[in-house]
Protein backbone atom coordinates (compact mmCIF):
# COMPACT_ATOMS: atom_id res chain seq x y z
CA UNK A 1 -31.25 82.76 76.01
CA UNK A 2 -28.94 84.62 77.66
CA UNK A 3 -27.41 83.70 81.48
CA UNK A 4 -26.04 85.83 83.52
CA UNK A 5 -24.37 86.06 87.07
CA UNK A 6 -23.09 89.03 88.88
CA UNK A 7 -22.60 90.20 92.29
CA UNK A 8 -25.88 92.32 94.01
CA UNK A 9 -25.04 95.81 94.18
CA UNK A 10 -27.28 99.12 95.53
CA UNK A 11 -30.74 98.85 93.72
CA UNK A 12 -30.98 95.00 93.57
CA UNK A 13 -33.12 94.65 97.30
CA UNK A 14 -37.01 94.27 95.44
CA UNK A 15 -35.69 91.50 92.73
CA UNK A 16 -33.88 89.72 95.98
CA UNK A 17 -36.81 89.96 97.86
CA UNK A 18 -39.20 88.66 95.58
CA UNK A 19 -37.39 86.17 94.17
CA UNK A 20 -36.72 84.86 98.12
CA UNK A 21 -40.00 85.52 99.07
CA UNK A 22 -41.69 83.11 96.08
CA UNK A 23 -39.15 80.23 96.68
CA UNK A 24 -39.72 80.51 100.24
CA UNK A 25 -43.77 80.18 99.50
CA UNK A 26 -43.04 76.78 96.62
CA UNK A 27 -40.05 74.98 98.78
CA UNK A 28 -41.34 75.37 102.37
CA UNK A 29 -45.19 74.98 101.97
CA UNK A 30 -45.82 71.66 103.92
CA UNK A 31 -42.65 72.18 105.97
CA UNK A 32 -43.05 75.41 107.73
CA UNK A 33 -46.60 76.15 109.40
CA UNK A 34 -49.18 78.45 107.45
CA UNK A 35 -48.52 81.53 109.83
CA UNK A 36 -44.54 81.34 110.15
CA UNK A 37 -44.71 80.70 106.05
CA UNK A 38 -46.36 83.66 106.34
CA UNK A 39 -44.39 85.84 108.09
CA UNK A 40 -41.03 85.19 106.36
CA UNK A 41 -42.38 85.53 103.28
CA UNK A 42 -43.63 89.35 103.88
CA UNK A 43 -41.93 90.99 100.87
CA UNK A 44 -41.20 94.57 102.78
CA UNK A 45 -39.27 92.34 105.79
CA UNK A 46 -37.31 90.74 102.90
CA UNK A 47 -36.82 94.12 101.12
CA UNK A 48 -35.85 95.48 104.34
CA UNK A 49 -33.24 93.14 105.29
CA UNK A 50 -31.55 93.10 101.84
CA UNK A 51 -31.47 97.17 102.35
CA UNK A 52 -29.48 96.60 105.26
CA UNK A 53 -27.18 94.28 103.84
CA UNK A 54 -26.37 96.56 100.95
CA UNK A 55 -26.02 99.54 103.52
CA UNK A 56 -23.53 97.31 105.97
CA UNK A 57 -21.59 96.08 102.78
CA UNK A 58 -22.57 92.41 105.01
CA UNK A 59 -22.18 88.79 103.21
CA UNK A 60 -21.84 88.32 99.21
CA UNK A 61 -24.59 88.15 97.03
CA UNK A 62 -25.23 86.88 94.05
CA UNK A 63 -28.16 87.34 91.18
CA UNK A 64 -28.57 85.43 87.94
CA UNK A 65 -30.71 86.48 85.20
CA UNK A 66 -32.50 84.54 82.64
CA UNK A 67 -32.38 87.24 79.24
CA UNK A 68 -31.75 90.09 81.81
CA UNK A 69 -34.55 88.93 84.25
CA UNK A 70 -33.74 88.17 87.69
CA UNK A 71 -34.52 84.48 88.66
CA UNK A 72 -31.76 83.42 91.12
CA UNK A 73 -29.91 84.71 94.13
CA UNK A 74 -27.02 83.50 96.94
CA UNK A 75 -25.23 84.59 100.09
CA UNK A 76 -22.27 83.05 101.02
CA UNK A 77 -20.21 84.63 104.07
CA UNK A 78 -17.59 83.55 106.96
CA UNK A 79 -19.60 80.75 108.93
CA UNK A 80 -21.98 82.56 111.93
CA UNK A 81 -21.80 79.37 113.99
CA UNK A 82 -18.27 78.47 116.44
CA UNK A 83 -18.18 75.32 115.42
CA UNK A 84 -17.85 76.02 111.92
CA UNK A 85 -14.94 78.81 112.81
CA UNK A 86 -12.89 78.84 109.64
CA UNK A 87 -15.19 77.69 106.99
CA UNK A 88 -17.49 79.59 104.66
CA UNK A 89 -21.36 79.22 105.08
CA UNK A 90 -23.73 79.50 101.93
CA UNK A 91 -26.51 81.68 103.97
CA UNK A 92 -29.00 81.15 101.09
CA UNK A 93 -29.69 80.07 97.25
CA UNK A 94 -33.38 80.81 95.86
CA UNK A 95 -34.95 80.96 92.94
CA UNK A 96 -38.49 81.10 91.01
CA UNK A 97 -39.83 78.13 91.09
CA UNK A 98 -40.92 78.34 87.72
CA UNK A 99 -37.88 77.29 86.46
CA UNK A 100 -36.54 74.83 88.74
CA UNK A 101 -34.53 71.70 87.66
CA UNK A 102 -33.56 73.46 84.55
CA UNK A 103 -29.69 74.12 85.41
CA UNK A 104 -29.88 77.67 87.02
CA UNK A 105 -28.87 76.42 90.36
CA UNK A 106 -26.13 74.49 89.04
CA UNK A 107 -24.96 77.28 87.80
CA UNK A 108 -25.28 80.12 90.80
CA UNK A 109 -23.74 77.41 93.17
CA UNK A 110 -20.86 76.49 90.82
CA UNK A 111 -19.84 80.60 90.89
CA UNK A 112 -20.83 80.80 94.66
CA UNK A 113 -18.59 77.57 95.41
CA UNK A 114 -15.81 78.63 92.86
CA UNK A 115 -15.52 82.49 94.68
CA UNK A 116 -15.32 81.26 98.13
CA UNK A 117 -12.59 78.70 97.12
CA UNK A 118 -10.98 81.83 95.45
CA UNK A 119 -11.62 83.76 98.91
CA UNK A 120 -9.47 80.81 100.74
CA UNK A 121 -11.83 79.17 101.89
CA UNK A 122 -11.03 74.77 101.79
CA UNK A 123 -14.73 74.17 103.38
CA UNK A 124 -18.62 75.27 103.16
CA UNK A 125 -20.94 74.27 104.88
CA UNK A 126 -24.89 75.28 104.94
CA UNK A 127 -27.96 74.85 106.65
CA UNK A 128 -31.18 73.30 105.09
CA UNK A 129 -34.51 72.08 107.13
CA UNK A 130 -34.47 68.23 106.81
CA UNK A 131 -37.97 68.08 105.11
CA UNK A 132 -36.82 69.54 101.93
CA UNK A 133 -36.02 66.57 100.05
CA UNK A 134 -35.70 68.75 96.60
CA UNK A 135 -33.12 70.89 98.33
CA UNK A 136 -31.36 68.11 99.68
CA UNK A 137 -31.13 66.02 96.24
CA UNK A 138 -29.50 69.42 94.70
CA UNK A 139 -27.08 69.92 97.49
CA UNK A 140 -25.75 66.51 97.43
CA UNK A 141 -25.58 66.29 93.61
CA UNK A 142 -23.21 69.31 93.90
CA UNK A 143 -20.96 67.29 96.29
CA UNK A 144 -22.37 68.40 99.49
CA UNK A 145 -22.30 65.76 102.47
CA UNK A 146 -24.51 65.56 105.53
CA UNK A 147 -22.86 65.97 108.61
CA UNK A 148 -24.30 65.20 112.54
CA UNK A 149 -25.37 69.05 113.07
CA UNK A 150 -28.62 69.96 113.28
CA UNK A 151 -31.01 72.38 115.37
CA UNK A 152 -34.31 73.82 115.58
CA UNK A 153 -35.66 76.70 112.99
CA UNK A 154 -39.04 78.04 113.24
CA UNK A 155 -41.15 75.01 113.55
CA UNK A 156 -38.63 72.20 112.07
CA UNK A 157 -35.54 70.96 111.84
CA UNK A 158 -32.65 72.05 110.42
CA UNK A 159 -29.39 70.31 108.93
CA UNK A 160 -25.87 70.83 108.11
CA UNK A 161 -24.42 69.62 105.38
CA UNK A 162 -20.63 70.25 104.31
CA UNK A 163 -18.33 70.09 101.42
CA UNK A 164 -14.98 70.53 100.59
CA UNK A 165 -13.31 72.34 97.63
CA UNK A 166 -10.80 71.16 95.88
């Protein structure tokens, strides 16, 4: 089996989508309502926005394959939020659920956490709806911390969690 992690280039927007799109569908089912479920999950928004990411040169993306098939992806970028001026923000990590808890994850966030330490950033922080105990477990294992943040999304609560790199 061969693993692989590289950056998203031009040409990479479908397997981004989909793979978003299908771990939206298996983590948030039972957090987010049917119809807002629903709507983020429509695979030409999600092409569309990756487009435009590409296009704007905005955030850095990751993909991992699995024997040259895409099956993970990440966003890390300069926080969006005041209060975490200064500190990087993973946007997003996804990937098919049919091969969660195998390591995969591990290994995207290990490279995503590794490059923004390497981009001089000393803190990341990232936002995760409360509900989602199976993201929460993975987060924390990595040596992520809750912190006293948290705010609305959609139809549930989200939360901040933070950690620092050494």
């Amino acid at each position: 089996m061969e693993i692989t992690v590289r950056r998203v280039r031009p040409g990479d927007e479908d397997a981004l989508a989909y793979i978003q799109t299908e771990s939206w569908k298996a983590a948030f089912a039972g957090i987010l309502d049917e119809e807002t479920l629903t709507r983020c999950t429509d695979i030409n928004r999600a092409t569309d926005m990756y487009k435009r990411l590409s296009e704007e040169k905005k955030g850095n993306g990751y993909i991992l394959s699995i024997d040259e098939k895409p099956h993970c992806i990440a966003y890390w970028d300069a926080a969006r939020d005041a209060e975490f001026n200064g500190k990087a923000e993973l946007i997003c990590i996804h990937s098919l659920p049919d091969n969660w808890h195998k390591g995969f994850g591990s290994r995207m966030m290990d490279r995503v956490l590794k490059d923004i330490k390497d981009a001089g950033y000393s803190e990341a922080v990232l936002w995760v709806f409360r509900d989602n105990a199976r993201a929460r477990a993975f987060y924390e294992a990595k040596g992520f911390a809750l912190t006293e943040h948290s705010r609305q999304a959609f139809d549930a609560e989200e939360i901040v969690y933070s950690i620092r790199l050494q």
